[in-house]
C-alpha atoms as a PDB file:
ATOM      1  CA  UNK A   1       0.000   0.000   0.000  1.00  0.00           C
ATOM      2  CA  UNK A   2       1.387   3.246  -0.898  1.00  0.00           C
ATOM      3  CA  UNK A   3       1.950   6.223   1.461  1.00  0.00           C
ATOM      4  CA  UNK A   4      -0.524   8.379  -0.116  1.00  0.00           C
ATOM      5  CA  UNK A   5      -3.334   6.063   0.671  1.00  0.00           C
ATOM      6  CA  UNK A   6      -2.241   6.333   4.226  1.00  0.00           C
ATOM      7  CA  UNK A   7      -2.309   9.582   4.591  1.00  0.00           C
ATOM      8  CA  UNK A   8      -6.141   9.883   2.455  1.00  0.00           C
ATOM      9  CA  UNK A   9      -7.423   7.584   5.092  1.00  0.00           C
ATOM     10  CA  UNK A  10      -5.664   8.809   7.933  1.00  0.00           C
ATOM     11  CA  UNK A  11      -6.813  12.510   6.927  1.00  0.00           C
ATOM     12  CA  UNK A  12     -10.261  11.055   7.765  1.00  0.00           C
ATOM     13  CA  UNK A  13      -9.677   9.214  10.944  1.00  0.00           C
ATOM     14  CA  UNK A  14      -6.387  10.937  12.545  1.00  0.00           C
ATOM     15  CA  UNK A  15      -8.296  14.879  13.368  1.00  0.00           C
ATOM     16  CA  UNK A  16      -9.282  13.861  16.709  1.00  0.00           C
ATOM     17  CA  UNK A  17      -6.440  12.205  17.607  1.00  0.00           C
ATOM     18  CA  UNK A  18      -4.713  15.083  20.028  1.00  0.00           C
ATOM     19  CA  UNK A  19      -6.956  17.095  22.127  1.00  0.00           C
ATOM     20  CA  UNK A  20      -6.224  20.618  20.920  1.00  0.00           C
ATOM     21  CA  UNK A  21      -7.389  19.797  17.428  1.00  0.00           C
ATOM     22  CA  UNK A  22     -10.126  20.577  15.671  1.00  0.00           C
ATOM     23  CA  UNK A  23     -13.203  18.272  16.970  1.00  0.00           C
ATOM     24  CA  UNK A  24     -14.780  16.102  14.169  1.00  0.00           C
ATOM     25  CA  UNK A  25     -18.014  14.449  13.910  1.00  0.00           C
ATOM     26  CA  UNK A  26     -17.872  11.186  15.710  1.00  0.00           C
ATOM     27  CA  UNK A  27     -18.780   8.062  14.266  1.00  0.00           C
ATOM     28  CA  UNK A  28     -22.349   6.510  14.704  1.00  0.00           C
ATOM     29  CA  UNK A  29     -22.795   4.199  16.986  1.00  0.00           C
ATOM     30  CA  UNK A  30     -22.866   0.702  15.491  1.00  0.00           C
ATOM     31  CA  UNK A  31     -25.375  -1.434  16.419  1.00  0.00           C
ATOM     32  CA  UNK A  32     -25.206  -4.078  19.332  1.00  0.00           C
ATOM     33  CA  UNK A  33     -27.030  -6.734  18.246  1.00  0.00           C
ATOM     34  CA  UNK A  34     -27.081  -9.432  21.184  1.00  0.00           C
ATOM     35  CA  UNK A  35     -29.200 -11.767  19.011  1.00  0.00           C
ATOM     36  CA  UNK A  36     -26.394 -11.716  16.370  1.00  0.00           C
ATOM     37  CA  UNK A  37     -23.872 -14.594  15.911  1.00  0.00           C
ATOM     38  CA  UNK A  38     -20.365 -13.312  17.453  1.00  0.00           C
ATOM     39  CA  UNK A  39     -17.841 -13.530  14.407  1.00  0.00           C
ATOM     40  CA  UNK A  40     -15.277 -16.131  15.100  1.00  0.00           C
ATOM     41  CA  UNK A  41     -12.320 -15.563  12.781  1.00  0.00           C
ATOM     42  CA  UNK A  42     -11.599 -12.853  10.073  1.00  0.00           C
ATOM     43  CA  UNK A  43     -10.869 -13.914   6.497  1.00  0.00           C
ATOM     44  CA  UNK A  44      -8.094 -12.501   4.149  1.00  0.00           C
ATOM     45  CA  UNK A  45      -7.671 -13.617   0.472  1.00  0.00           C
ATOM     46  CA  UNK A  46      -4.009 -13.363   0.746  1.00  0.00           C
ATOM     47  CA  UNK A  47      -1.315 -11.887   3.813  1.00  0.00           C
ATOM     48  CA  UNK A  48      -1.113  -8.669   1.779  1.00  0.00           C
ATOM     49  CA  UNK A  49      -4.561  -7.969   1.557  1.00  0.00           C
ATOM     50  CA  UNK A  50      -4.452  -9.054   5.862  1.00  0.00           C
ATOM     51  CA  UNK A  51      -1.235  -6.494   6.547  1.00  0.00           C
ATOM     52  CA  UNK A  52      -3.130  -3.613   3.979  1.00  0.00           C
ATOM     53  CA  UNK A  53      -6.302  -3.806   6.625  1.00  0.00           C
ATOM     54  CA  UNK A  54      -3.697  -3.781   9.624  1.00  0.00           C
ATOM     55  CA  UNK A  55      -2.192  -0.944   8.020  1.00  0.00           C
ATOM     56  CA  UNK A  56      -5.810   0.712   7.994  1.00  0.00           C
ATOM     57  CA  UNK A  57      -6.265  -0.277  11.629  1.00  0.00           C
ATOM     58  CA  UNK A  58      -3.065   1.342  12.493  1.00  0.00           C
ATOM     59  CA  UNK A  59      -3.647   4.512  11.881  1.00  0.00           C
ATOM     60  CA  UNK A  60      -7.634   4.725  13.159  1.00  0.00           C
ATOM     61  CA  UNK A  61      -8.376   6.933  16.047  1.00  0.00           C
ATOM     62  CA  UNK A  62      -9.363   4.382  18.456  1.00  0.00           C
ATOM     63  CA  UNK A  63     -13.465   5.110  18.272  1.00  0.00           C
ATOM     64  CA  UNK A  64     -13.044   4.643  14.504  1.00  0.00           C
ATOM     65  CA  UNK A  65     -10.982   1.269  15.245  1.00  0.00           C
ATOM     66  CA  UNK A  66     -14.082   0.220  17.471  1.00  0.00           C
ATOM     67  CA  UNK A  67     -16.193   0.889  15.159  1.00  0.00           C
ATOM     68  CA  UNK A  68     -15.066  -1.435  12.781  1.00  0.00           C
ATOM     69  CA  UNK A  69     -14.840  -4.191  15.271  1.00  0.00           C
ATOM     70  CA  UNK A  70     -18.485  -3.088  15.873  1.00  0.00           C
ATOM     71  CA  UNK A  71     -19.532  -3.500  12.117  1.00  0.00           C
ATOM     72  CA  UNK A  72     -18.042  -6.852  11.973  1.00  0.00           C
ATOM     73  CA  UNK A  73     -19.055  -8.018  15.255  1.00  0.00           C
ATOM     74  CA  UNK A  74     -15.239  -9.160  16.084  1.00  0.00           C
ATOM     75  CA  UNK A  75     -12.853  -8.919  19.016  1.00  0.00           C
ATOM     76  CA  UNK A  76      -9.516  -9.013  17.999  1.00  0.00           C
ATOM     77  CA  UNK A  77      -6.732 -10.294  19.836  1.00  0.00           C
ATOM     78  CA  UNK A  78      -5.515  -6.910  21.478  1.00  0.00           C
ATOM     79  CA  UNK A  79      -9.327  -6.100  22.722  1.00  0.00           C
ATOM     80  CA  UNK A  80      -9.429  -9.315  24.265  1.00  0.00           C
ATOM     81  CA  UNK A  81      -5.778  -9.254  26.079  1.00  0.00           C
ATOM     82  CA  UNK A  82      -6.994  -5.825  27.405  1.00  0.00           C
ATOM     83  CA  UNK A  83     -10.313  -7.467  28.654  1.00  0.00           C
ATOM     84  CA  UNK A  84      -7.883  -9.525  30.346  1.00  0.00           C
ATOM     85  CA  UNK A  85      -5.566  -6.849  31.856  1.00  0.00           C
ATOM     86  CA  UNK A  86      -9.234  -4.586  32.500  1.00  0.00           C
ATOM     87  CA  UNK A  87     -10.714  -7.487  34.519  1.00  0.00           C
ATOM     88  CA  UNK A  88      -7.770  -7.282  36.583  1.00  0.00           C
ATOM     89  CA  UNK A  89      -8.157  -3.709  37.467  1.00  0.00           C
ATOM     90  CA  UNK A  90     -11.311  -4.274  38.752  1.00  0.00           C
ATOM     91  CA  UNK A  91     -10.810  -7.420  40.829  1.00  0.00           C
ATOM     92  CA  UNK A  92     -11.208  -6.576  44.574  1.00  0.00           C
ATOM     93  CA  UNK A  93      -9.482  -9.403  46.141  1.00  0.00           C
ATOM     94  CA  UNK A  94      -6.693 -11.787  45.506  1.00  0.00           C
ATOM     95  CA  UNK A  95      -8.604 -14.929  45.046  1.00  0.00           C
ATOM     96  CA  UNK A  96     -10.196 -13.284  42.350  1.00  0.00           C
ATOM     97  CA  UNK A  97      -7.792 -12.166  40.264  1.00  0.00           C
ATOM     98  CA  UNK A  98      -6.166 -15.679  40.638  1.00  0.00           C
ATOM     99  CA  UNK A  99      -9.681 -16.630  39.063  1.00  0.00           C
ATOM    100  CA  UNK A 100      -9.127 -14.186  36.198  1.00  0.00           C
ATOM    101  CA  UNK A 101      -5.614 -15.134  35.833  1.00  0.00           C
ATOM    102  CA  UNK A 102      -6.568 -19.114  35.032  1.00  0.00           C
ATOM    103  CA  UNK A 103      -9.620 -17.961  32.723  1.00  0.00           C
ATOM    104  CA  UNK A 104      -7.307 -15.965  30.327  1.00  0.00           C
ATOM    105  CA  UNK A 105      -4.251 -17.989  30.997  1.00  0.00           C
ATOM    106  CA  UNK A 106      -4.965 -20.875  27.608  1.00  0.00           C
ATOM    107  CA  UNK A 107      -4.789 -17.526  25.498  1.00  0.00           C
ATOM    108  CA  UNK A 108      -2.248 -14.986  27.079  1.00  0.00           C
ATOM    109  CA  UNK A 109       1.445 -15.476  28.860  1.00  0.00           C
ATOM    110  CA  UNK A 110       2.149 -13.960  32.234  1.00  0.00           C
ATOM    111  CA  UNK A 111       5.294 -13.595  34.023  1.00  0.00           C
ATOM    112  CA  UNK A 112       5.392 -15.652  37.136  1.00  0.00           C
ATOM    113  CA  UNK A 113       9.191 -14.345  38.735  1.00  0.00           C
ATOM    114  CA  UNK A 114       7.754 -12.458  41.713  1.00  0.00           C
ATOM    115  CA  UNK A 115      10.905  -9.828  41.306  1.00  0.00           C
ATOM    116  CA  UNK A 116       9.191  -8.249  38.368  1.00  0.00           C
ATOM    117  CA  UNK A 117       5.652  -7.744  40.213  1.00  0.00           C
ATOM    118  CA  UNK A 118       3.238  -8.528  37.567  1.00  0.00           C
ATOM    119  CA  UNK A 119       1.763 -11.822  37.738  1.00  0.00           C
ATOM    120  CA  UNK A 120      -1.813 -10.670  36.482  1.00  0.00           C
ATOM    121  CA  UNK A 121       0.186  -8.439  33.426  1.00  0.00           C
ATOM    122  CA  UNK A 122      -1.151 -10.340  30.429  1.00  0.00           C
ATOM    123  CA  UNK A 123       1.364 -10.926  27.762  1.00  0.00           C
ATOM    124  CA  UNK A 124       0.940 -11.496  23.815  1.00  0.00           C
ATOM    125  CA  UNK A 125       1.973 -14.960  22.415  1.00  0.00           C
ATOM    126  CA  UNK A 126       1.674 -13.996  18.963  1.00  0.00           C
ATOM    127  CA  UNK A 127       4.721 -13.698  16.998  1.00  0.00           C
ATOM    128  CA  UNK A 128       3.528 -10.898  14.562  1.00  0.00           C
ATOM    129  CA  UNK A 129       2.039  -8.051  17.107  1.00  0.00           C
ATOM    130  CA  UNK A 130       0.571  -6.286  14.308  1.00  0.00           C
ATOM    131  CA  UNK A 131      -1.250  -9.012  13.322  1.00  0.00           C
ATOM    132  CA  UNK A 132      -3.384  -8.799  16.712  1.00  0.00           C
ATOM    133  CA  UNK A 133      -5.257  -6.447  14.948  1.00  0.00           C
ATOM    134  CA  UNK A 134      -6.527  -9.164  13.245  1.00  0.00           C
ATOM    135  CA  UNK A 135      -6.338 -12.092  14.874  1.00  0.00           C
ATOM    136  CA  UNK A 136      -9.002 -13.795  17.512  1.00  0.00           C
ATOM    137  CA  UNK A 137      -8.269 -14.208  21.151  1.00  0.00           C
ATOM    138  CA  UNK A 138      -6.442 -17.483  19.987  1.00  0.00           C
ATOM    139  CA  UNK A 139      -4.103 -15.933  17.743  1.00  0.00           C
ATOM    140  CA  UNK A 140      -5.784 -17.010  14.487  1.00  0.00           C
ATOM    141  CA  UNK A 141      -6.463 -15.945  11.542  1.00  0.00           C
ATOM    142  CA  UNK A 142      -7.923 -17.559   7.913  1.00  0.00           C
ATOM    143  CA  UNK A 143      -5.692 -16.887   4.751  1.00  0.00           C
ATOM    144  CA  UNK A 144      -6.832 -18.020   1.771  1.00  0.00           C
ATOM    145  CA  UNK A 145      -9.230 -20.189   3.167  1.00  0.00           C
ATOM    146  CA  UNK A 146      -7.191 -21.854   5.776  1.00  0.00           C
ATOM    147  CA  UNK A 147      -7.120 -20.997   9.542  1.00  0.00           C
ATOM    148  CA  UNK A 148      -3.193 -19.831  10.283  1.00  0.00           C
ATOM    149  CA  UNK A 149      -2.537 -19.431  14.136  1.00  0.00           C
ATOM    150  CA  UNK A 150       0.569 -17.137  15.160  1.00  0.00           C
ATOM    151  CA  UNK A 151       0.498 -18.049  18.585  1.00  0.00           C
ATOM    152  CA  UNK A 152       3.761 -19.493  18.238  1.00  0.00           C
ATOM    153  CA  UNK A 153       5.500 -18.142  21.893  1.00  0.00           C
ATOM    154  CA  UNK A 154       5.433 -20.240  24.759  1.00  0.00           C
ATOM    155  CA  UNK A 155       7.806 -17.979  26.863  1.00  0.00           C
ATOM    156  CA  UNK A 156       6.541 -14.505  28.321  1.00  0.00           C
ATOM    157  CA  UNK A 157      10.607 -13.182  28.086  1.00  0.00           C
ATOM    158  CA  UNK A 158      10.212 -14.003  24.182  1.00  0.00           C
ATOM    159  CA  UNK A 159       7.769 -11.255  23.901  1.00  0.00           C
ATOM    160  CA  UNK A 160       9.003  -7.809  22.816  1.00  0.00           C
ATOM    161  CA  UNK A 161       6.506  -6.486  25.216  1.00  0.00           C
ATOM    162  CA  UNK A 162       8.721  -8.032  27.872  1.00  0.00           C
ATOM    163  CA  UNK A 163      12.215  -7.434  26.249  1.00  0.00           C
ATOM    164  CA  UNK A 164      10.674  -3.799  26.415  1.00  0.00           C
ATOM    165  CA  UNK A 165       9.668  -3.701  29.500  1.00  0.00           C
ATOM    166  CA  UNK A 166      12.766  -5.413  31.748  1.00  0.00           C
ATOM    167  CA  UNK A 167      15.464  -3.407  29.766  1.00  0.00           C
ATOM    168  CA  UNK A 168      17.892  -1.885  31.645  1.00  0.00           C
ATOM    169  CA  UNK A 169      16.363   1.874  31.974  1.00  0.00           C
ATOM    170  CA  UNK A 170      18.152   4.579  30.070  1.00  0.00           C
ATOM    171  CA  UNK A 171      17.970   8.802  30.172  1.00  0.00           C
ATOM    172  CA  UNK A 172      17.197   8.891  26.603  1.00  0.00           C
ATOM    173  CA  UNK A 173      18.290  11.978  26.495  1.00  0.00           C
ATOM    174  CA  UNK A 174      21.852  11.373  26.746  1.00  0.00           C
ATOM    175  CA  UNK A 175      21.342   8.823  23.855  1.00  0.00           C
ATOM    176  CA  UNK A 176      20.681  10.468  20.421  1.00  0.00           C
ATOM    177  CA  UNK A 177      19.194   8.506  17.499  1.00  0.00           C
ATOM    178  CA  UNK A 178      17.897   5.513  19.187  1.00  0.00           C
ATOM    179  CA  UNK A 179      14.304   5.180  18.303  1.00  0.00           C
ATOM    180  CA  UNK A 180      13.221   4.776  22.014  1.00  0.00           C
ATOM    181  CA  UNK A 181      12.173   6.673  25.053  1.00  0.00           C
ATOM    182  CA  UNK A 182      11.132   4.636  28.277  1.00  0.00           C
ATOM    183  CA  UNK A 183      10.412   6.631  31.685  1.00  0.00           C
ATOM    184  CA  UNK A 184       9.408   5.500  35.149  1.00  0.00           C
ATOM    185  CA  UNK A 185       7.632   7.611  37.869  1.00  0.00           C
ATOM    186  CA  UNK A 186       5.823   6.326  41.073  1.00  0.00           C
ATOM    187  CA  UNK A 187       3.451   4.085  40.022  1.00  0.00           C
ATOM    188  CA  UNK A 188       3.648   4.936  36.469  1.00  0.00           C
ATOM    189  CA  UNK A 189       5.791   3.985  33.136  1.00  0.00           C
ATOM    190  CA  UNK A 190       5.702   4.261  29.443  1.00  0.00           C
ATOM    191  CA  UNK A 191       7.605   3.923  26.605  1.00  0.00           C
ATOM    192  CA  UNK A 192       7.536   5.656  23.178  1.00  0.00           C
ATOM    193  CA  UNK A 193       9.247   3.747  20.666  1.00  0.00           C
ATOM    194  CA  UNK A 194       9.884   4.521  17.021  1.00  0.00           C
ATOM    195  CA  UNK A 195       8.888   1.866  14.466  1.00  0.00           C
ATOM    196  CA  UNK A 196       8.640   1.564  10.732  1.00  0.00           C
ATOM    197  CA  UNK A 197       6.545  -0.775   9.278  1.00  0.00           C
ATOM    198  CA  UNK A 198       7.041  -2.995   5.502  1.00  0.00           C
ATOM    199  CA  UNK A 199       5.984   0.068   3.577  1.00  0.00           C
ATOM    200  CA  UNK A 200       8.299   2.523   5.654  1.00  0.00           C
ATOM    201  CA  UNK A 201       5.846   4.153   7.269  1.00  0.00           C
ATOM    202  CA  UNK A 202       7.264   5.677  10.325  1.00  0.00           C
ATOM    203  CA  UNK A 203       4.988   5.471  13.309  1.00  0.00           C
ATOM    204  CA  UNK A 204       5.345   6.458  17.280  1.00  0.00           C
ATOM    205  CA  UNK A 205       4.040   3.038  19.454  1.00  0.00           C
ATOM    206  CA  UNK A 206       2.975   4.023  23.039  1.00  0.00           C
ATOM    207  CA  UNK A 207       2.937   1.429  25.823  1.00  0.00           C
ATOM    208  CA  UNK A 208       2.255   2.240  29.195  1.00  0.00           C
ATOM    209  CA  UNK A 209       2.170   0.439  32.963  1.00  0.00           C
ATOM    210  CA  UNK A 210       0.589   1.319  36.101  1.00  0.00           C
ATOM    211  CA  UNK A 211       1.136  -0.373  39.416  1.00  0.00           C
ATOM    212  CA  UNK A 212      -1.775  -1.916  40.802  1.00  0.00           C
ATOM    213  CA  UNK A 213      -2.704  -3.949  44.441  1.00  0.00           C
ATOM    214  CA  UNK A 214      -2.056  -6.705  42.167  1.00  0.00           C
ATOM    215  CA  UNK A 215       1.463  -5.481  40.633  1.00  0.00           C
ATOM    216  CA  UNK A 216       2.299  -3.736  37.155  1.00  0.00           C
ATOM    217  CA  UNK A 217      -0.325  -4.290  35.124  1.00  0.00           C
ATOM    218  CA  UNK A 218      -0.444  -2.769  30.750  1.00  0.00           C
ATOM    219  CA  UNK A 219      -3.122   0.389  30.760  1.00  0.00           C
ATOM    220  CA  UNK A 220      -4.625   2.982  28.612  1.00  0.00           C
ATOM    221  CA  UNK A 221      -3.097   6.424  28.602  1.00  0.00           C
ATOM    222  CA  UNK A 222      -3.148  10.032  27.402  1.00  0.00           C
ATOM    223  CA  UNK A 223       0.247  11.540  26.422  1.00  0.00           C
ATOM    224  CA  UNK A 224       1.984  14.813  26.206  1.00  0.00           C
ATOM    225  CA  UNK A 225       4.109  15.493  23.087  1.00  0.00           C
ATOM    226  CA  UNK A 226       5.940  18.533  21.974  1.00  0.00           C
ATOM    227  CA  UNK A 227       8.472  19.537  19.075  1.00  0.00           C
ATOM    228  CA  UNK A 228      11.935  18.848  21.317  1.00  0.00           C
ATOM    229  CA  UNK A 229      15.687  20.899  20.180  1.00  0.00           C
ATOM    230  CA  UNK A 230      14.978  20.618  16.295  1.00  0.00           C
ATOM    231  CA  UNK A 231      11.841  19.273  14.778  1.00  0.00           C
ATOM    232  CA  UNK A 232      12.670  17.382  11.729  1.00  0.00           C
ATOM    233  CA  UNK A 233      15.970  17.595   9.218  1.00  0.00           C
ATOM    234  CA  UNK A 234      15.142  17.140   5.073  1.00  0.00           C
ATOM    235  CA  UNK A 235      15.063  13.368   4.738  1.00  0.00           C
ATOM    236  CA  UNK A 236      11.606  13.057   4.748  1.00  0.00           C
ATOM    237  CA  UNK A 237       9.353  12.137   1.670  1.00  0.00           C
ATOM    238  CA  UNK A 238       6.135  13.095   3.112  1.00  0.00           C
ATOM    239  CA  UNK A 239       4.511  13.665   6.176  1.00  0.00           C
ATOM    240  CA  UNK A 240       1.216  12.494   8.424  1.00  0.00           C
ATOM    241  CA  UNK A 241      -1.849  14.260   8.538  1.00  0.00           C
ATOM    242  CA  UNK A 242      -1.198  14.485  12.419  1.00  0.00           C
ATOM    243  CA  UNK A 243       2.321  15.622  12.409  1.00  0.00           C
ATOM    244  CA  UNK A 244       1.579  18.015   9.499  1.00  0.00           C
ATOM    245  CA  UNK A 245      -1.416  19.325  12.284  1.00  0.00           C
ATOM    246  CA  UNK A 246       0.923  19.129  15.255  1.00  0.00           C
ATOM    247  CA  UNK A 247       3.887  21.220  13.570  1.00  0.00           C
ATOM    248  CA  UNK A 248       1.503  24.095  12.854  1.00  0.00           C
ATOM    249  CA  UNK A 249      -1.160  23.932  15.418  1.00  0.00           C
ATOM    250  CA  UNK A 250       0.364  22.725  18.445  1.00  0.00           C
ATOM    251  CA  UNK A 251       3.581  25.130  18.927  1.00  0.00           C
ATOM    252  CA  UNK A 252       3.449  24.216  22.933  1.00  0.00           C
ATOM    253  CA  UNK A 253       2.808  20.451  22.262  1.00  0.00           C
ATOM    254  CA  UNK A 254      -0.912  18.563  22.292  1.00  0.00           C
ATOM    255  CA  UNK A 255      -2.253  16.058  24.444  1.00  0.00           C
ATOM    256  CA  UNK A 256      -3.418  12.574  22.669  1.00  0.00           C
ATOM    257  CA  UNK A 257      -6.717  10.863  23.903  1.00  0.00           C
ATOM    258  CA  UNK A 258      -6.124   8.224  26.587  1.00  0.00           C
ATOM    259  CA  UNK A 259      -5.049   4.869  24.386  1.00  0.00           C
ATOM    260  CA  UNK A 260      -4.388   1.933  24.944  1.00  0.00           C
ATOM    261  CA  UNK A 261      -0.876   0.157  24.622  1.00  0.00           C
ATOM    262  CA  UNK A 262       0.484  -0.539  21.338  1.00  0.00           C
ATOM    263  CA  UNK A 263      -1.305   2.309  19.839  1.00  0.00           C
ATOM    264  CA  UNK A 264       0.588   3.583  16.522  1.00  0.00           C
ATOM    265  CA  UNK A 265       0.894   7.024  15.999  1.00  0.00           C
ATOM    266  CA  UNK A 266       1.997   7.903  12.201  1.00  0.00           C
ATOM    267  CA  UNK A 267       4.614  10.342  11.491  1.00  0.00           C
ATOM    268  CA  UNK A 268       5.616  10.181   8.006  1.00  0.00           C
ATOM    269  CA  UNK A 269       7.348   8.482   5.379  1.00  0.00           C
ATOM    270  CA  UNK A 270      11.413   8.839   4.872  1.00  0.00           C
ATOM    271  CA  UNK A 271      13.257   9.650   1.345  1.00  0.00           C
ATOM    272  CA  UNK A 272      14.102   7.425  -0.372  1.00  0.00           C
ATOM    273  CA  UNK A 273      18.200   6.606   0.231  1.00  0.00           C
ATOM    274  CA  UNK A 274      17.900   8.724   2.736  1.00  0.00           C
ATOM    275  CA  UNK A 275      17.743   8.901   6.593  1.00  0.00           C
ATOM    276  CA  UNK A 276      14.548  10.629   8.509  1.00  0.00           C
ATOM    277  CA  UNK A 277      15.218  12.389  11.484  1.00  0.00           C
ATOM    278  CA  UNK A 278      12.485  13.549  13.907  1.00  0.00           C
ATOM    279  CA  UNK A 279      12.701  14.762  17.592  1.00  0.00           C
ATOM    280  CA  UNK A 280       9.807  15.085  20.280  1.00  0.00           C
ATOM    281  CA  UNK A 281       9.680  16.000  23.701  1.00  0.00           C
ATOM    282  CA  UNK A 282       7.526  13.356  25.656  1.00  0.00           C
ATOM    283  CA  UNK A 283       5.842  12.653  28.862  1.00  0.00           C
ATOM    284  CA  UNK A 284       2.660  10.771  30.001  1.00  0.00           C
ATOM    285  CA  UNK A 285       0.126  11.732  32.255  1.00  0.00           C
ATOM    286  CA  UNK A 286       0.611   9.252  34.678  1.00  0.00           C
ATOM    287  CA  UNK A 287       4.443   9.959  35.199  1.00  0.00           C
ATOM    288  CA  UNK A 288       4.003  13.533  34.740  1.00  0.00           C
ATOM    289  CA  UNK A 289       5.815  16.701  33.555  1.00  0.00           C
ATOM    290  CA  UNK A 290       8.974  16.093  35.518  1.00  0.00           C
ATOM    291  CA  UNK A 291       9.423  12.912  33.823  1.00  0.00           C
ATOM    292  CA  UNK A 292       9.462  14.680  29.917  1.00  0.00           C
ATOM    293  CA  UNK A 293      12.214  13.076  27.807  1.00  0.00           C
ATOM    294  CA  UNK A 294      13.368  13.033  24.562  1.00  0.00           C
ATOM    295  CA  UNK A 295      12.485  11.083  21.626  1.00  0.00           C
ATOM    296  CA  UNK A 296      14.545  10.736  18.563  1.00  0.00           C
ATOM    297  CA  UNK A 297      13.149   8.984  16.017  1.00  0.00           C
ATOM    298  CA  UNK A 298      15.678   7.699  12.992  1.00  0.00           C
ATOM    299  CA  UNK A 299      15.365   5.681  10.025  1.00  0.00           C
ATOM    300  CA  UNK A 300      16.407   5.227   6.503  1.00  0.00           C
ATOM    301  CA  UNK A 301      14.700   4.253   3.665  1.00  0.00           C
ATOM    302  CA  UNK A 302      15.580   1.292   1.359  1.00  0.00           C
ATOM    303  CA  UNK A 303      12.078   2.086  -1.082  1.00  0.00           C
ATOM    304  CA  UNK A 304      12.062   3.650  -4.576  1.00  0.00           C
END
């Protein structure tokens, strides 16, 4: 898929996506229909046409993403791992979340070493992330008219969520060009983490952590993010709808919606041969302005 149809759809879908935009009309309601057989598994003619829809899912605000899920009566992967990680939240009492803990555990990994402090943190066991977009709670999908299942990790420390989250922690501000920011306050963390997907697309992924009575646990989250020492250099081919709308509306830096964890945040697409360089200044709301660090994002294109 090429750039340009990115940025048509993500024109559409991307407005709302930081709070001091301009606010758009939202999108109906779909219908709940209880009566209505839940839709088991989604089916792709091919993996291109599968990643193409991911690609679409990527950049929806997260009401549009709902939406769809809504029209085709699905819950993908991710909704169901944050059922998981939700249920959890609102447990009251050990024995419960124990309870929780063995329902989800056939179709999510959790970290049992009691020096990390999340054993009710549900963890992905798909091998593809993206592809939890698509995907059913048992990491499966049908291509071409046969059911594929990318469930293919059995250990929680084979997760990048994981690798991630129990890196050693670094000021990323004494590190230039490293495509990651991770801070830790209190009860709060989150990480901002540059990623570029197969067509180049450059994209922000937010993940964040609060501490619960039960330990760390993966939560939804509302981010601060300003232009940082320089902005961007030339080696970009094109740009975002919501970083073109952040660079000339947002001089003091814009507040996203709360989202959940592994939400993708398009920036833009780098020249060809060349290297993109971007720079942010970042903080959540959970660890607060005195936690703001820098985020330099970095890549270089290989596409004609």
């Amino acid at each position: 898929m090429k750039f340009t149809k990115f940025v048509l759809l993500a024109a559409a879908i991307m407005a709302c996506a930081c709070e001091k935009e301009m606010p758009t009309d939202t999108m109906p309601e779909a219908t709940n229909n209880m009566t209505r057989t839940k839709t088991e598994i989604l089916s792709f003619a091919s993996v291109e046409e599968m990643e193409e829809q991911i690609g679409i899912l990527r950049i929806m605000a997260p009401e549009e993403m709902a939406g769809w899920y809504a029209v085709q009566n699905f819950e993908s992967q991710y909704d169901a791992l944050y059922r998981a990680a939700e249920e959890i939240d609102n447990a009251t009492t050990l024995e419960e979340a124990e309870a929780i803990k063995t329902k989800y555990s056939p179709y999510f990994l959790y970290n049992d070493n009691p020096a990390d402090e999340e054993p009710f943190n549900p963890y992905l066991p798909n091998e593809k992330p993206d592809y939890a977009y698509v995907c059913n709670i048992s990491g499966e999908v049908m291509i071409g008219g046969e059911v594929v299942n990318y469930n293919t990790i059995t250990n929680v420390a084979d997760t990048h969520e994981y690798q991630l989250a129990h890196a050693p922690m670094t000021r990323s501000d004494n590190i230039t060009r490293d495509n990651i920011l991770k801070r830790t306050a209190g009860k709060h963390k989150f990480w901002a983490e540059g990623r570029m997907d197969q067509n180049e697309i450059v994209c922000i992924e937010f993940t964040a952590h609060k501490k619960t009575i039960f330990g760390w646990n993966k939560c939804q989250m509302s981010y601060h993010i300003r232009s940082g020492r320089w902005l961007t250099n030339d080696g970009w081919r094109s740009y975002s709808p919501w970083f073109l709308q952040f660079k000339e509306n947002t001089p003091d830096g814009a507040w996203t919606k709360k989202i959940p964890s592994h939400t993708f945040v398009p920036v833009g697409r780098p020249k060809y041969n060349q290297t993109g360089v971007m720079n942010f200044r970042i903080y959540s709301k959970g660890t607060g302005p005195e936690s703001e660090g820098n985020l330099t994002l970095y890549y270089t294109s290989t596409k004609e």
